[in-house]
C-alpha atoms as a PDB file:
ATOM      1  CA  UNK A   1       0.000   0.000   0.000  1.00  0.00           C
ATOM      2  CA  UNK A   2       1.562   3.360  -0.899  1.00  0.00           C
ATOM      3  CA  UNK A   3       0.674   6.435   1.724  1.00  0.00           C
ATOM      4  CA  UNK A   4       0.863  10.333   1.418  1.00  0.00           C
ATOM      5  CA  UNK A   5       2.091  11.659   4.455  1.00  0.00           C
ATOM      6  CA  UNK A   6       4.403  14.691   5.412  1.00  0.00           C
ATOM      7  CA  UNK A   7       8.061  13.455   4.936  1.00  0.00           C
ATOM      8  CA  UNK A   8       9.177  16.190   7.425  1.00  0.00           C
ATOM      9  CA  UNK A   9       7.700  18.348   9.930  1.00  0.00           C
ATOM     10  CA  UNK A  10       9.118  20.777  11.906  1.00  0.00           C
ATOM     11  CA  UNK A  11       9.031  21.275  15.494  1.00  0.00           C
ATOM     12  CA  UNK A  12      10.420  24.069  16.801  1.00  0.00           C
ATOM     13  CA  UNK A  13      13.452  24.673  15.642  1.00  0.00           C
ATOM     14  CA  UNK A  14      13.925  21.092  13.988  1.00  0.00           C
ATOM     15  CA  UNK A  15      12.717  19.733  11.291  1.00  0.00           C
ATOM     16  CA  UNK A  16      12.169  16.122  11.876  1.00  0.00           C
ATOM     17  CA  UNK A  17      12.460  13.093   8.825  1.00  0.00           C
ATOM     18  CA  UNK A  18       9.316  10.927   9.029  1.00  0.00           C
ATOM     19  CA  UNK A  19       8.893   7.441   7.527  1.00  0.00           C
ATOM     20  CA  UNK A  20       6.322   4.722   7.028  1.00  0.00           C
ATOM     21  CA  UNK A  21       8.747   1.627   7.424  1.00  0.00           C
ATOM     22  CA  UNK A  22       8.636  -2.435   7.817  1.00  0.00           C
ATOM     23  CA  UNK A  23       8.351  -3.166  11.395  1.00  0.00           C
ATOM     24  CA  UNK A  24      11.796  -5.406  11.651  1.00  0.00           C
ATOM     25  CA  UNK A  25      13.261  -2.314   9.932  1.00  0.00           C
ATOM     26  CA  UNK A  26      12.890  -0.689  13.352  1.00  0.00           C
ATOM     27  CA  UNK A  27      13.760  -3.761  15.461  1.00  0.00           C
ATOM     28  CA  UNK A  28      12.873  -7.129  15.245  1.00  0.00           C
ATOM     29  CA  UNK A  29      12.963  -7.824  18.755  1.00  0.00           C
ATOM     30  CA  UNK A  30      10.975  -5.221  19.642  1.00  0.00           C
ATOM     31  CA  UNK A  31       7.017  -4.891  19.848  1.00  0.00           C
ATOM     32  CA  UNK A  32       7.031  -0.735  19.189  1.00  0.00           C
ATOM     33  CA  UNK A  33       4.570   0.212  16.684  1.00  0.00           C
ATOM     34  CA  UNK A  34       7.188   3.441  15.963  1.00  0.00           C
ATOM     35  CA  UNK A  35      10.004   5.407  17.020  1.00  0.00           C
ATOM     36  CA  UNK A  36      11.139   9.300  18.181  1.00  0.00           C
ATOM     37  CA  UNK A  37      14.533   9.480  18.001  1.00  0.00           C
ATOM     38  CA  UNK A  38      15.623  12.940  18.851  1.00  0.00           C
ATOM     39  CA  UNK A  39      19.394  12.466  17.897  1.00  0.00           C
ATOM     40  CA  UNK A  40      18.773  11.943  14.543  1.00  0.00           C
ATOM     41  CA  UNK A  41      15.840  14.117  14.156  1.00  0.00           C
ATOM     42  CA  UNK A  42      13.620  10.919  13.132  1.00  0.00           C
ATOM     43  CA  UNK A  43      10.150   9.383  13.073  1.00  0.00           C
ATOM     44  CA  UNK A  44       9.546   6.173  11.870  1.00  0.00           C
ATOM     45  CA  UNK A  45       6.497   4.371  12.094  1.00  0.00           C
ATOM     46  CA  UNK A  46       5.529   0.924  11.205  1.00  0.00           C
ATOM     47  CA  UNK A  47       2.989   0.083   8.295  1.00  0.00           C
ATOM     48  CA  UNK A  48       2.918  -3.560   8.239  1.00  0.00           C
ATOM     49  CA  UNK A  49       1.708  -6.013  11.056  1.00  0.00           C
ATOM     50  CA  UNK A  50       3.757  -8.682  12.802  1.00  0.00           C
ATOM     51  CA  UNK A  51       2.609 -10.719   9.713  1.00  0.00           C
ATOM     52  CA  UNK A  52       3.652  -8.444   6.534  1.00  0.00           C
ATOM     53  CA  UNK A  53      -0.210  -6.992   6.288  1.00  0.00           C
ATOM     54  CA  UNK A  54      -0.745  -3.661   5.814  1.00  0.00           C
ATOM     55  CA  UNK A  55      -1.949  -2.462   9.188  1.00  0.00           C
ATOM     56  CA  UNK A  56      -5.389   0.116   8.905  1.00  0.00           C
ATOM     57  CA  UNK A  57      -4.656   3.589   8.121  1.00  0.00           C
ATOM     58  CA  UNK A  58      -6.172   4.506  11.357  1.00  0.00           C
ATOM     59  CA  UNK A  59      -3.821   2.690  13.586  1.00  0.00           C
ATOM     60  CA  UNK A  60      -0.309   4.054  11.038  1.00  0.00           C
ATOM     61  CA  UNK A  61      -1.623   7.549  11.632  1.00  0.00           C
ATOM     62  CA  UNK A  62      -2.541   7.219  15.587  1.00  0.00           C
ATOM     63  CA  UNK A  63       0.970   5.510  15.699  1.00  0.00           C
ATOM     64  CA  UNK A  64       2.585   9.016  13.720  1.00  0.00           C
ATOM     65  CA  UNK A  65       0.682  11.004  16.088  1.00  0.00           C
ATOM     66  CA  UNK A  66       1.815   8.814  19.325  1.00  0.00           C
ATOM     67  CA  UNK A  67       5.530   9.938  18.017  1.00  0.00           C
ATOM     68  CA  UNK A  68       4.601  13.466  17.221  1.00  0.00           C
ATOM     69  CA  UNK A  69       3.185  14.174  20.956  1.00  0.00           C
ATOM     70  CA  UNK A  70       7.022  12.278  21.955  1.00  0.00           C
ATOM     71  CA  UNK A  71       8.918  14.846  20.002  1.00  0.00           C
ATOM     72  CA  UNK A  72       6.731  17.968  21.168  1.00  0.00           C
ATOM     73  CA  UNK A  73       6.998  16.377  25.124  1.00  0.00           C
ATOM     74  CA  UNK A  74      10.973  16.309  24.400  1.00  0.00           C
ATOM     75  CA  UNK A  75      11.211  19.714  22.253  1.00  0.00           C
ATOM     76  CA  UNK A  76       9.229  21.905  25.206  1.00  0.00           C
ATOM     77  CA  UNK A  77      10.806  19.757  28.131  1.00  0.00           C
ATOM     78  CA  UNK A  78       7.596  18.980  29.343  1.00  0.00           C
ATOM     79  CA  UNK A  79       8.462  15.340  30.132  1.00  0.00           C
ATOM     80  CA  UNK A  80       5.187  13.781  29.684  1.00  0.00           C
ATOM     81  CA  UNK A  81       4.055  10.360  30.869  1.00  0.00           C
ATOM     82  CA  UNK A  82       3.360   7.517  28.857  1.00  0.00           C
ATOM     83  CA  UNK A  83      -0.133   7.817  29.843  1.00  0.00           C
ATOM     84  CA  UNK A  84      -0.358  11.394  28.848  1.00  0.00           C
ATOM     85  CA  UNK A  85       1.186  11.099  25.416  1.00  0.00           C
ATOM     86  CA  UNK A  86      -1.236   8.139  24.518  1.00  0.00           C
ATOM     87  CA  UNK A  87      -4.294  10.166  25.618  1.00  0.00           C
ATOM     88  CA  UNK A  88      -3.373  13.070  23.689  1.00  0.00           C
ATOM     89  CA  UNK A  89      -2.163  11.769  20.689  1.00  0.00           C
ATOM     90  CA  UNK A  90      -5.347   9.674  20.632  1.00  0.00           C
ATOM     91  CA  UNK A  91      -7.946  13.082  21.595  1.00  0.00           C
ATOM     92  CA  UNK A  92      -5.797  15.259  18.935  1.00  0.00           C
ATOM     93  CA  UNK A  93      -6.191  12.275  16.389  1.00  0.00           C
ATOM     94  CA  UNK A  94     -10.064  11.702  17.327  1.00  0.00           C
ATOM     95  CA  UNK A  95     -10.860  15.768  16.857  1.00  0.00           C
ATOM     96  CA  UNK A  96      -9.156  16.002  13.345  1.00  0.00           C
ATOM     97  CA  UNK A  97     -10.550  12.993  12.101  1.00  0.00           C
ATOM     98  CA  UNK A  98     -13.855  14.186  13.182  1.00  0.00           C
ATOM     99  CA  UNK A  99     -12.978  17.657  11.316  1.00  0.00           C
ATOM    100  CA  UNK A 100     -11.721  15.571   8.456  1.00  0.00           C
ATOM    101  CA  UNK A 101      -8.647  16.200   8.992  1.00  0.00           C
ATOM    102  CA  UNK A 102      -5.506  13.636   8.212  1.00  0.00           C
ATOM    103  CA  UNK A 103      -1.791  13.193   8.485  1.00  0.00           C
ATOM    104  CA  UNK A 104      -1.988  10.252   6.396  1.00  0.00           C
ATOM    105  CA  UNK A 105      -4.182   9.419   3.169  1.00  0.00           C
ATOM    106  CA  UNK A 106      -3.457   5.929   0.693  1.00  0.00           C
ATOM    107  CA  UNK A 107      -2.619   6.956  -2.052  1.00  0.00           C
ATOM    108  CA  UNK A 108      -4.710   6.735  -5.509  1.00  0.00           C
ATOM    109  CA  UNK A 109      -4.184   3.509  -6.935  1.00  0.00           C
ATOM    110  CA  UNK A 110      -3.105   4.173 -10.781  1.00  0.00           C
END
């Protein structure tokens, strides 16, 4: 499945590389759906299930927003919880989506 999504977005004074990507192209031993790294200035979020599916676009773009909440927490130093970044990146997902809003579309098949 092909996706249009921003490649970067900026956040604060970074601009941060994002990427739909395999999930043992993050780690294979690990169960993460996606990945903040703030060293490299990187987002990369998993597309496919544990068995090579393409996972719903809902749960890609919840997973992208998950990571986006991360890097704001980390670029304002307001060291947010676990807890706190899933219930926001899930309310800011649920309001757009309701306003038709998304960070992630498929892209027209040809």
């Amino acid at each position: 499945m092909e996706y249009n999504y921003p490649k970067q977005i900026q956040m604060g004074g970074h601009v941060y590389d994002v990427e739909l990507v395999d999930r043992f192209a993050l780690d294979p031993q690990a169960e993460a759906a996606g990945i903040q790294q703030y060293d490299s200035l990187r987002i990369k979020v998993c597309s496919l299930t544990q068995h090579h599916e393409d996972k719903k676009l809902s749960v890609i773009e919840a997973t992208l927003w998950h990571e986006l909440v991360h890097a704001i927490s980390y670029q304002y130093s307001l060291s947010l919880g676990e807890d706190t970044v899933d219930g926001l990146s899930q309310g800011i997902q649920q309001v757009l989506s309701q306003l038709n809003i998304h960070l992630i579309t498929e892209s027209p098949t040809q």
